[in-house]
Protein backbone atom coordinates (compact mmCIF):
# COMPACT_ATOMS: atom_id res chain seq x y z
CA UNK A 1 7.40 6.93 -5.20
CA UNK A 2 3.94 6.29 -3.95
CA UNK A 3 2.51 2.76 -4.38
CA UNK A 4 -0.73 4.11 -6.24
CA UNK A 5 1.82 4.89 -9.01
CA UNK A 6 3.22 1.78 -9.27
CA UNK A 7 2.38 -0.84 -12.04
CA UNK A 8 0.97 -4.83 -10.49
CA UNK A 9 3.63 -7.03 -10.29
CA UNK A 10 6.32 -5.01 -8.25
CA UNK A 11 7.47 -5.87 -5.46
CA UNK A 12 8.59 -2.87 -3.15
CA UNK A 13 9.84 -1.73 0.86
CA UNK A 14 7.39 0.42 2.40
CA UNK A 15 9.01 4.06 3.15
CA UNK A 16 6.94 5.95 5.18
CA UNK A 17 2.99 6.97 5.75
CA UNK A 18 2.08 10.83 4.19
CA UNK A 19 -0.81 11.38 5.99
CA UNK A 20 -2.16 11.79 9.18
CA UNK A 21 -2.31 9.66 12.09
CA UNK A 22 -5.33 8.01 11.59
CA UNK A 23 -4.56 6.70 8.21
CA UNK A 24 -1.11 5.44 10.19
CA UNK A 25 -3.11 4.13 12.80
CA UNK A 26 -5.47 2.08 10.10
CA UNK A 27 -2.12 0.73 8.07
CA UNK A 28 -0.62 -0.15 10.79
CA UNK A 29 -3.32 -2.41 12.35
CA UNK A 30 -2.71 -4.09 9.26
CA UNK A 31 0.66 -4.78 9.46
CA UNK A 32 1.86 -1.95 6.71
CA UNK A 33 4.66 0.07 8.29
CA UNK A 34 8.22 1.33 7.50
CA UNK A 35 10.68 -1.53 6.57
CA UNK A 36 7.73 -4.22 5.02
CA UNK A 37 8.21 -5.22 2.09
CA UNK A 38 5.11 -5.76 -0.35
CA UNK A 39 3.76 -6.86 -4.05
CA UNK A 40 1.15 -5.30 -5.90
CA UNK A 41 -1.01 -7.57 -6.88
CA UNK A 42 -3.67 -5.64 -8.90
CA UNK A 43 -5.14 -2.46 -9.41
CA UNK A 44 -8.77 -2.15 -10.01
CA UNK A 45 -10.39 0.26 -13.09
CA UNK A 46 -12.17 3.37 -12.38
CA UNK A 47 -9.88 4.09 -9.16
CA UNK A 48 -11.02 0.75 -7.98
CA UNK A 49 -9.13 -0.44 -4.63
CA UNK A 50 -5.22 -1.76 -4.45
CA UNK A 51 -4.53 -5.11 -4.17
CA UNK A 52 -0.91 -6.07 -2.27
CA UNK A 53 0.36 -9.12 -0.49
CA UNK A 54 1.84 -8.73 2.71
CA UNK A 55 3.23 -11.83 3.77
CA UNK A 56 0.86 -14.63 2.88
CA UNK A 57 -2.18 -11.92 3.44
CA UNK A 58 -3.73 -10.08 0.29
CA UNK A 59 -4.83 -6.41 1.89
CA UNK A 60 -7.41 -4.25 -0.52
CA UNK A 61 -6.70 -0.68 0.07
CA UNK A 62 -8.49 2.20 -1.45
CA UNK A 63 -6.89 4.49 -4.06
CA UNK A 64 -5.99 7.68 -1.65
CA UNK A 65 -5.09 5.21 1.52
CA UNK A 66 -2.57 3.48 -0.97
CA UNK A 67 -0.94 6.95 -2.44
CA UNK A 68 -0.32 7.98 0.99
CA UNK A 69 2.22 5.06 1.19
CA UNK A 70 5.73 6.16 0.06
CA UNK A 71 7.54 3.16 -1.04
CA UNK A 72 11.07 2.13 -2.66
């Protein structure tokens, strides 16, 4: 599943990256990779930017950056 589709509040292992290697360049550099786990934290109206917590750090991500981020 893709963590766009997810509801706030669940906490999930990142997958893998669906796009291209610039997007998995940018997540990366921010710590999001295969094997991480993470929480969504909130997800803004009007395709509004992602909210997760990675560790102790709260990351915004936009809308298509987060559904490129398969998750389980």
């Amino acid at each position: 599943m893709r963590l766009d589709t997810l509801e706030t509040g669940r906490k999930v292992r990142v997958v893998r990256i669906n796009r291209g290697i610039k997007a998995a360049q940018q997540l990366t550099e921010m710590g999001i990779i295969p094997g991480v786990e993470l929480e969504l934290l909130a997800k803004h109206p009007l395709r509004g930017p992602i909210v997760i917590k990675l560790g102790n750090t709260r990351i915004a991500l936009g809308r298509r950056l987060a559904g490129s981020i398969e998750v389980e």
